[in-house]
Protein backbone atom coordinates (compact mmCIF):
# COMPACT_ATOMS: atom_id res chain seq x y z
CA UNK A 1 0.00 0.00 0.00
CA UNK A 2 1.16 3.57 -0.73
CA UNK A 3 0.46 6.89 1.51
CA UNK A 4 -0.98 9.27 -1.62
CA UNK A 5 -2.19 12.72 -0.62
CA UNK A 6 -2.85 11.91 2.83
CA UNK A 7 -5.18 8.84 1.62
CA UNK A 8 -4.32 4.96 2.29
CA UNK A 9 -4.45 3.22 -1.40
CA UNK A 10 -3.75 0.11 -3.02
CA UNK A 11 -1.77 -0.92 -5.63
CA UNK A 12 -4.19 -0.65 -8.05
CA UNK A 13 -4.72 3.51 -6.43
CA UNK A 14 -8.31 2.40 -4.64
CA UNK A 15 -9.32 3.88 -1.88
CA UNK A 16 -8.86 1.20 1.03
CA UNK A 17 -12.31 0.77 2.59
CA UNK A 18 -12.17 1.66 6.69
CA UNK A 19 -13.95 -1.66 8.46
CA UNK A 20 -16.39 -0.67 10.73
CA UNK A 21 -15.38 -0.96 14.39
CA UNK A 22 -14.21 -4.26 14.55
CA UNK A 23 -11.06 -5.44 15.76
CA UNK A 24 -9.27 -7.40 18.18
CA UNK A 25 -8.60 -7.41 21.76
CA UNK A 26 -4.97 -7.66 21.30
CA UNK A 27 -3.69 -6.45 24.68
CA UNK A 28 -1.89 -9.63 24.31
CA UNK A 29 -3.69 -12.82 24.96
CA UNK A 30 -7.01 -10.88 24.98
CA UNK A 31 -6.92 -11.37 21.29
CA UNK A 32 -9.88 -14.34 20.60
CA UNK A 33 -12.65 -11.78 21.46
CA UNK A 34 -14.09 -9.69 19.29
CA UNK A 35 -14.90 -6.32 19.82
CA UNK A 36 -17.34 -4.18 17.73
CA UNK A 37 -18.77 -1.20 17.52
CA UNK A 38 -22.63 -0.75 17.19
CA UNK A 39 -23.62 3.05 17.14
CA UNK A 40 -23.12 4.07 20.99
CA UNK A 41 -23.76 0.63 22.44
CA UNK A 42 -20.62 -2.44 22.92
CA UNK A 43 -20.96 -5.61 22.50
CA UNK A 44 -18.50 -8.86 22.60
CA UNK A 45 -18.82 -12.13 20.43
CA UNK A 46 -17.53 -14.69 22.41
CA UNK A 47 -16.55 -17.84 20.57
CA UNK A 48 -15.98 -20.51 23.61
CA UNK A 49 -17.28 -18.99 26.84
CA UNK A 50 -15.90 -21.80 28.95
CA UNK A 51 -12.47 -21.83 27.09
CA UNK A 52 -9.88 -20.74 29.39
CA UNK A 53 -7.10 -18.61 28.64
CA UNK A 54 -3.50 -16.89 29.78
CA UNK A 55 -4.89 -13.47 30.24
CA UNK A 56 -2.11 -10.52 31.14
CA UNK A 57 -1.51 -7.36 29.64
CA UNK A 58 0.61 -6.33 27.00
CA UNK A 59 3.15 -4.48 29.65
CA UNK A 60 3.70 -7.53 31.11
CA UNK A 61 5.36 -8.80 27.69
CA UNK A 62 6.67 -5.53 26.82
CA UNK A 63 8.59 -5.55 30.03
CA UNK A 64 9.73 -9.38 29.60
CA UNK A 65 11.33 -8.49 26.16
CA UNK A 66 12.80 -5.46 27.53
CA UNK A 67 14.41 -7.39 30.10
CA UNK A 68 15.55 -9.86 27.68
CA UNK A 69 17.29 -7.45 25.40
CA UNK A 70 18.95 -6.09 28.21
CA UNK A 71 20.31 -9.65 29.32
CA UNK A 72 21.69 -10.56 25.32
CA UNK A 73 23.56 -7.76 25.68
CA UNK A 74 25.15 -8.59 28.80
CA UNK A 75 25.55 -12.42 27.92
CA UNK A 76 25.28 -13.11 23.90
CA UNK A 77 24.40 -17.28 24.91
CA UNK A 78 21.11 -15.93 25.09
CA UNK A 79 21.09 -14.80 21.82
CA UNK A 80 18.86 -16.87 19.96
CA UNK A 81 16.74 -18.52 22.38
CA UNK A 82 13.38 -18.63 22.73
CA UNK A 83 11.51 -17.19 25.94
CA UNK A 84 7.61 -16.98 26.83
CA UNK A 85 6.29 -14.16 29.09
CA UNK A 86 2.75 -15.19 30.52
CA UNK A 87 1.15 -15.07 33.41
CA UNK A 88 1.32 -17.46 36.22
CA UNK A 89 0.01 -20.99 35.56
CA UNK A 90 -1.90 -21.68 38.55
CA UNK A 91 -4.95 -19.63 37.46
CA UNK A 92 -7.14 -19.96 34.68
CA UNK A 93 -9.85 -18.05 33.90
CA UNK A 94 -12.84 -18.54 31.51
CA UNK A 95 -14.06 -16.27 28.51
CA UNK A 96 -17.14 -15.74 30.41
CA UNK A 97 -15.76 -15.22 33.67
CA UNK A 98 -13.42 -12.19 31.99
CA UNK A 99 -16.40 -10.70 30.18
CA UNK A 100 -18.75 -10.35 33.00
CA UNK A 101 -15.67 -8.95 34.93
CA UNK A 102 -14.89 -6.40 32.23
CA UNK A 103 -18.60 -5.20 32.83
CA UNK A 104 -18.18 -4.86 36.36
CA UNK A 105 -15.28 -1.87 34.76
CA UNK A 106 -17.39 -0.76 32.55
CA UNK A 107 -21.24 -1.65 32.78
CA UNK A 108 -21.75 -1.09 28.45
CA UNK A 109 -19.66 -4.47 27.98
CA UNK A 110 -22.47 -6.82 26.79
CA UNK A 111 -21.86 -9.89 24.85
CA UNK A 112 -23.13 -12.25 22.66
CA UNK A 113 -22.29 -15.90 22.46
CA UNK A 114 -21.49 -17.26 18.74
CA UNK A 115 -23.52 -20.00 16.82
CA UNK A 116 -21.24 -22.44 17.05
CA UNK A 117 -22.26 -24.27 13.66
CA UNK A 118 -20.45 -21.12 12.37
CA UNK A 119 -17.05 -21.98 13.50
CA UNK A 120 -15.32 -24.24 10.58
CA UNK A 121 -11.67 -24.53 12.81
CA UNK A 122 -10.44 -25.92 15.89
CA UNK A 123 -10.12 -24.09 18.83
CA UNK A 124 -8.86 -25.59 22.39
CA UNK A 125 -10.35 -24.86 25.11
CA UNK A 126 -7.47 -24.89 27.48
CA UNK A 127 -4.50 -22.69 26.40
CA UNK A 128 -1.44 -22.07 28.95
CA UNK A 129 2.19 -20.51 28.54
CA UNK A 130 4.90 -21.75 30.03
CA UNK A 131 6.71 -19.06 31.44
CA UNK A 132 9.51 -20.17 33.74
CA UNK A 133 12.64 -19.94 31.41
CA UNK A 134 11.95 -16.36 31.82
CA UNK A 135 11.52 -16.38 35.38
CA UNK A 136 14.51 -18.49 35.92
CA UNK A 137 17.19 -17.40 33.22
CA UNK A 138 15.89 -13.75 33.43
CA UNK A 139 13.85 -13.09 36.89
CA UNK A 140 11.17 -11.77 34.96
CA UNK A 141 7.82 -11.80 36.51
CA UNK A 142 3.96 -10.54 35.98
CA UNK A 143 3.51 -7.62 38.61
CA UNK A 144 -0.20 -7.13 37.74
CA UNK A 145 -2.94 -9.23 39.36
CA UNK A 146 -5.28 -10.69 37.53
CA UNK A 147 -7.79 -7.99 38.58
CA UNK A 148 -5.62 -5.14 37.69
CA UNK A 149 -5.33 -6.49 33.86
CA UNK A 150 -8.37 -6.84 33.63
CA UNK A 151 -9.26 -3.48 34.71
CA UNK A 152 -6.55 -1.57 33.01
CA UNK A 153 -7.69 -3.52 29.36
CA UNK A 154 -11.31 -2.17 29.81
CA UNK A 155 -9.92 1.41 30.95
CA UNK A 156 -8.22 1.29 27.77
CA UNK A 157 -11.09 -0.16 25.82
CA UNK A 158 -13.61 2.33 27.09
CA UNK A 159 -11.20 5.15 26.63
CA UNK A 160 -10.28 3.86 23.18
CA UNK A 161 -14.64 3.85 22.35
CA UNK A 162 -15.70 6.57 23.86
CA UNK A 163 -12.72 9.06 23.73
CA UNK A 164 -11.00 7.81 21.08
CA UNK A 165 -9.11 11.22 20.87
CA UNK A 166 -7.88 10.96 24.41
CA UNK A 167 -6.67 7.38 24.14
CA UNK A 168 -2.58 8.07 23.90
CA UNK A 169 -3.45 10.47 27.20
CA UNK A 170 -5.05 6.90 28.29
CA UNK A 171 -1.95 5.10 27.30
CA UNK A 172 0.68 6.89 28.37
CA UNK A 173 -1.04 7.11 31.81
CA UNK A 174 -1.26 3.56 32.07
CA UNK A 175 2.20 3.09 31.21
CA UNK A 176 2.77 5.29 33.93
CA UNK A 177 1.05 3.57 36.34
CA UNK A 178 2.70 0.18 35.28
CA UNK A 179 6.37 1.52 35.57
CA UNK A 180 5.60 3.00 39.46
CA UNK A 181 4.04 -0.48 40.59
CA UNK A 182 7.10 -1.96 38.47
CA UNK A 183 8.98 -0.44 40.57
CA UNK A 184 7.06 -1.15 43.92
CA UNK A 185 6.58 -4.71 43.25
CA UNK A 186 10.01 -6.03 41.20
């Protein structure tokens, strides 16, 4: 795609049609709910609402490859490894259990579960990451409770809906935030 008088194109110079409000939850492993627009009301599709998944914010991974470059340039055997950055293994939580949470932040989440006749792939129901060659080789660690991600996604999701000029102010305060209980809790 080429930038041509301040409008996206194509190759063949069409105007790139905008979706409507639809995108993913990707603070990190948020990402298997979909999130749409519809006028001035949210709602959330929800594939698998007993499926459980490693739920953390995207800070928490940010942080983890920070901490990683930092290391490879202190000792270059870690070059070229492969590390995870999750959240602890002990708890799981399900879709539905996140959802009705995220309302409790914000009380315009509503949902939706999805025909599943509709779904032609496999999904499992049960996904973990494995997280302790980080922990070990790096003493990285998730500082954020469960509770806290969760809040600080729908903060960001609400900001991102309803003041969508405001959300770098909403960013930039959360990665405020994060970086003084970083340095409370590490």
């Amino acid at each position: 795609m080429i930038e041509a008088k301040g409008k996206i194109r194509n190759k063949n110079n069409k105007k790139k049609k905008k979706k409507k409000f639809s995108s993913l939850i990707r603070r990190e492993k948020v990402h298997y709910i979909s999130v749409r627009q519809e006028k001035s009301r949210q709602w959330i599709s929800i594939r698998n609402p007993n499926a459980t998944r490693p739920w953390q914010h995207v800070l928490e991974a940010i942080v983890g490859y920070l901490q990683l470059a930092a290391s490879i340039k202190k000792n270059k055997r870690l070059h070229g490894e492969v590390f995870n950055f999750g959240p602890s293994n002990t708890k799981n939580y399900k879709v539905l259990f996140v959802v009705k949470l995220m309302r409790k932040y914000w009380d315009k989440v509503s949902w939706k579960i999805a025909d599943k006749s509709k779904n032609s792939f496999y999904e499992s129901k049960l996904l973990k990451i494995n997280s302790n060659k980080a922990k070990v080789k790096l003493k990285w660690k998730s500082i954020l409770t469960f509770n806290e991600t969760i809040n600080m996604v729908t903060e960001w999701y609400k900001n991102y809906y309803m003041h969508p000029k405001k959300i770098y102010k909403t960013s930039f305060n959360q990665i405020k935030k994060y970086e003084n209980l970083l340095k409370k809790r590490y």
